[in-house]
C-alpha atoms as a PDB file:
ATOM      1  CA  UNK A   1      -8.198  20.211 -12.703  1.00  0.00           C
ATOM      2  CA  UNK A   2      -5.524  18.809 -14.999  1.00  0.00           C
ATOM      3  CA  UNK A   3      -5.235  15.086 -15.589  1.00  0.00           C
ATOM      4  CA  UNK A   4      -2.171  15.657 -14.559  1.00  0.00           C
ATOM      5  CA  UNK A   5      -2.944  17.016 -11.249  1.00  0.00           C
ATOM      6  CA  UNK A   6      -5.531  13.894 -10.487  1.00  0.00           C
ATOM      7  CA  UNK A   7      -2.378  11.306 -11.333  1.00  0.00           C
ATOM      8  CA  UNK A   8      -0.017  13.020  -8.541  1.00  0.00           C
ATOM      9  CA  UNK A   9      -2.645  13.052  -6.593  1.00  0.00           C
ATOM     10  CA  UNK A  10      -2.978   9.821  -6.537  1.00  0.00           C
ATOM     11  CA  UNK A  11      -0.065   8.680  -6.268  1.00  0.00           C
ATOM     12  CA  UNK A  12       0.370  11.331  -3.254  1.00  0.00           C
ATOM     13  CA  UNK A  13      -2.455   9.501  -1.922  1.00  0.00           C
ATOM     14  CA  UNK A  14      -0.822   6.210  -2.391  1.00  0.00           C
ATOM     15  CA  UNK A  15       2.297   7.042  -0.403  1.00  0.00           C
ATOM     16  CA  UNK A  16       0.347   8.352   2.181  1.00  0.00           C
ATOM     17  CA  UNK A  17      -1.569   5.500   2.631  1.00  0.00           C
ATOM     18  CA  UNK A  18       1.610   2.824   2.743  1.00  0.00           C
ATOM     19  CA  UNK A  19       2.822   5.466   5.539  1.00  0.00           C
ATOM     20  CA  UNK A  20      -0.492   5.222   7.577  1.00  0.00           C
ATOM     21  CA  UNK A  21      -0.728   1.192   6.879  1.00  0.00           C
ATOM     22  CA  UNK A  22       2.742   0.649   8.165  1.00  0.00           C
ATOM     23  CA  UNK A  23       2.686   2.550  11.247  1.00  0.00           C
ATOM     24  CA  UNK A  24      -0.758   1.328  12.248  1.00  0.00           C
ATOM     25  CA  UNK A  25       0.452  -2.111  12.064  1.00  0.00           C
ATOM     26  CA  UNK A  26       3.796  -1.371  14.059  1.00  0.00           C
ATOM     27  CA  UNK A  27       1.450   0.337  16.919  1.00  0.00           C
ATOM     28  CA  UNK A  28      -0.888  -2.249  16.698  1.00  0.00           C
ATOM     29  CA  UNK A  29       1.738  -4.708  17.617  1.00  0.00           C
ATOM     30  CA  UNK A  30       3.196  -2.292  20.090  1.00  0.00           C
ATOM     31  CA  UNK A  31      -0.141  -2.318  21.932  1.00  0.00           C
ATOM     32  CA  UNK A  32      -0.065  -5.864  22.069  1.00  0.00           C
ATOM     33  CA  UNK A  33       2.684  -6.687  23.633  1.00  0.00           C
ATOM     34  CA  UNK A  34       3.003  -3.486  26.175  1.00  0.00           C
ATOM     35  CA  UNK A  35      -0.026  -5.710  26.864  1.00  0.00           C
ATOM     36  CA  UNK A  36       1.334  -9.130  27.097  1.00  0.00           C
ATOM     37  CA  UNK A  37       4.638  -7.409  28.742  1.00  0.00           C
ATOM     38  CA  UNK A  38       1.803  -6.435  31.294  1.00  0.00           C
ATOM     39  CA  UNK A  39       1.052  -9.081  32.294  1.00  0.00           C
ATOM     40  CA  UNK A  40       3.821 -11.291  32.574  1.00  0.00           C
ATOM     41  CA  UNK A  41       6.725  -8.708  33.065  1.00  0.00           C
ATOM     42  CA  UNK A  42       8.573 -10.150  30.287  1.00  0.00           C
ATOM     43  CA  UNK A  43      10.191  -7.360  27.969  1.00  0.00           C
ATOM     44  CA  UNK A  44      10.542 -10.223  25.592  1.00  0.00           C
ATOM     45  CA  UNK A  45       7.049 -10.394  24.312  1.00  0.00           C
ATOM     46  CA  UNK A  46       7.313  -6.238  23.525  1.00  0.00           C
ATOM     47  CA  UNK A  47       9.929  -6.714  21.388  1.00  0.00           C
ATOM     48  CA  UNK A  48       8.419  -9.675  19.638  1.00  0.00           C
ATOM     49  CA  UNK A  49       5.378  -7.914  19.286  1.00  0.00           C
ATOM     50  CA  UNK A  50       6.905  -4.558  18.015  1.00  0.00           C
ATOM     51  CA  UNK A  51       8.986  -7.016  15.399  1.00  0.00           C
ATOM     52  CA  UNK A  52       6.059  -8.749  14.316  1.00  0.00           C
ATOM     53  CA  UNK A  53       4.159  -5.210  14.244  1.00  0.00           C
ATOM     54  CA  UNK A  54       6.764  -4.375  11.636  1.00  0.00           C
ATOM     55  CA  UNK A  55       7.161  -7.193   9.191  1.00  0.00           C
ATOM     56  CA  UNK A  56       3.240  -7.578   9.135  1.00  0.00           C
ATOM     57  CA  UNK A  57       2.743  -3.450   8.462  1.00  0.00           C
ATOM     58  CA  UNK A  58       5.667  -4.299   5.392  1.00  0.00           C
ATOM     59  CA  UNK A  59       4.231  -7.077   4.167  1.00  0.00           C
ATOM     60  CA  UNK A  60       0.453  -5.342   3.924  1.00  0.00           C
ATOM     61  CA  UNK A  61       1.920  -1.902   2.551  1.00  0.00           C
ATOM     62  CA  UNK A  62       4.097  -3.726  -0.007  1.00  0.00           C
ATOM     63  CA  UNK A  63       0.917  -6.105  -0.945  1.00  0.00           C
ATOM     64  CA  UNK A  64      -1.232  -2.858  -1.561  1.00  0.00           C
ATOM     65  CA  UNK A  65       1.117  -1.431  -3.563  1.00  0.00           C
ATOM     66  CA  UNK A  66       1.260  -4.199  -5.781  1.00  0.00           C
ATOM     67  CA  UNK A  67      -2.050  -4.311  -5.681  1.00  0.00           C
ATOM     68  CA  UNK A  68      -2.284  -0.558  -7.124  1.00  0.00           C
ATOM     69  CA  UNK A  69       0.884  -1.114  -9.669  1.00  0.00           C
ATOM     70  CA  UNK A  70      -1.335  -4.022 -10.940  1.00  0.00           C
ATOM     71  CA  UNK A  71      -4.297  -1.783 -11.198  1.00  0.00           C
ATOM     72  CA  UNK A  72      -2.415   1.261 -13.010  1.00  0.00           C
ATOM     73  CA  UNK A  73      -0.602  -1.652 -15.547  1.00  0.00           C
ATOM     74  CA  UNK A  74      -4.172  -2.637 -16.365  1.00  0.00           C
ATOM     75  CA  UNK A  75      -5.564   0.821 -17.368  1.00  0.00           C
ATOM     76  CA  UNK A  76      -2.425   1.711 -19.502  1.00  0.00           C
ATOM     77  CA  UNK A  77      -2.911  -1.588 -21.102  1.00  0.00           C
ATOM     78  CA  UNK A  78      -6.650  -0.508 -21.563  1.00  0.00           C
ATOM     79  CA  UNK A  79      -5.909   2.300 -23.312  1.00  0.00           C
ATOM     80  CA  UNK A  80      -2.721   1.397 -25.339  1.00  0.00           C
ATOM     81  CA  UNK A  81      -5.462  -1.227 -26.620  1.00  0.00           C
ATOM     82  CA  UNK A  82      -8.503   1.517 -27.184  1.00  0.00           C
ATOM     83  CA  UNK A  83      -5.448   3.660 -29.160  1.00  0.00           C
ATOM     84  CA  UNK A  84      -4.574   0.390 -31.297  1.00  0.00           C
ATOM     85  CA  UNK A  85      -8.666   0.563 -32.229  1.00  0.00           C
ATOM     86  CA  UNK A  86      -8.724   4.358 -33.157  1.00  0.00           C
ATOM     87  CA  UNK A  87      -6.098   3.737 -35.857  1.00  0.00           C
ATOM     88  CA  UNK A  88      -7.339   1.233 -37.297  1.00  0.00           C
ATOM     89  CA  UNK A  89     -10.841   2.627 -37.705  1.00  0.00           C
ATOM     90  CA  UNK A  90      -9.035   5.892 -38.882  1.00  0.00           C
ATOM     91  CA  UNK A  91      -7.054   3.655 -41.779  1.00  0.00           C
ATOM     92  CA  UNK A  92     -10.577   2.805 -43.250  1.00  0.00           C
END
């Protein structure tokens, strides 16, 4: 396999994950309040639940892929730098 190949998929794999992250979370908090709603016959707590489901699937997707970006920053920086040291031992 190319390098090339590995990078997209990666970052393939990366997308796919955010997907499954967010919609976990957003099923996850439809589960919980269908559960609530239940038990107290309040369509109220569904909805909360469901919203809550969907900020909190956001917010750990998001986090993740900053999480990755930072990771990817570091090994470009990590190899910009290993570069930098190649030239210089080549100039002596």
């Amino acid at each position: 396999m190319k390098k090339n190949d590995l990078k997209t998929f990666g970052q393939i794999n990366l997308v796919i994950f955010f997907g499954i992250v967010v919609i976990t979370n957003i099923f996850v908090g439809f589960g919980i309040g269908y559960f609530i709603y239940t038990l107290t016959n309040n369509k109220l707590w569904l909805i909360i639940m469901l919203f809550l489901g969907m900020i909190s699937g956001l917010y750990n997707g998001i986090k993740e892929l900053l999480k990755e970006a930072k990771k990817y920053d570091e090994i470009g920086n990590n190899s910009k730098r290993d570069d930098k040291k190649d030239d210089s031992s080549n100039d002596n």
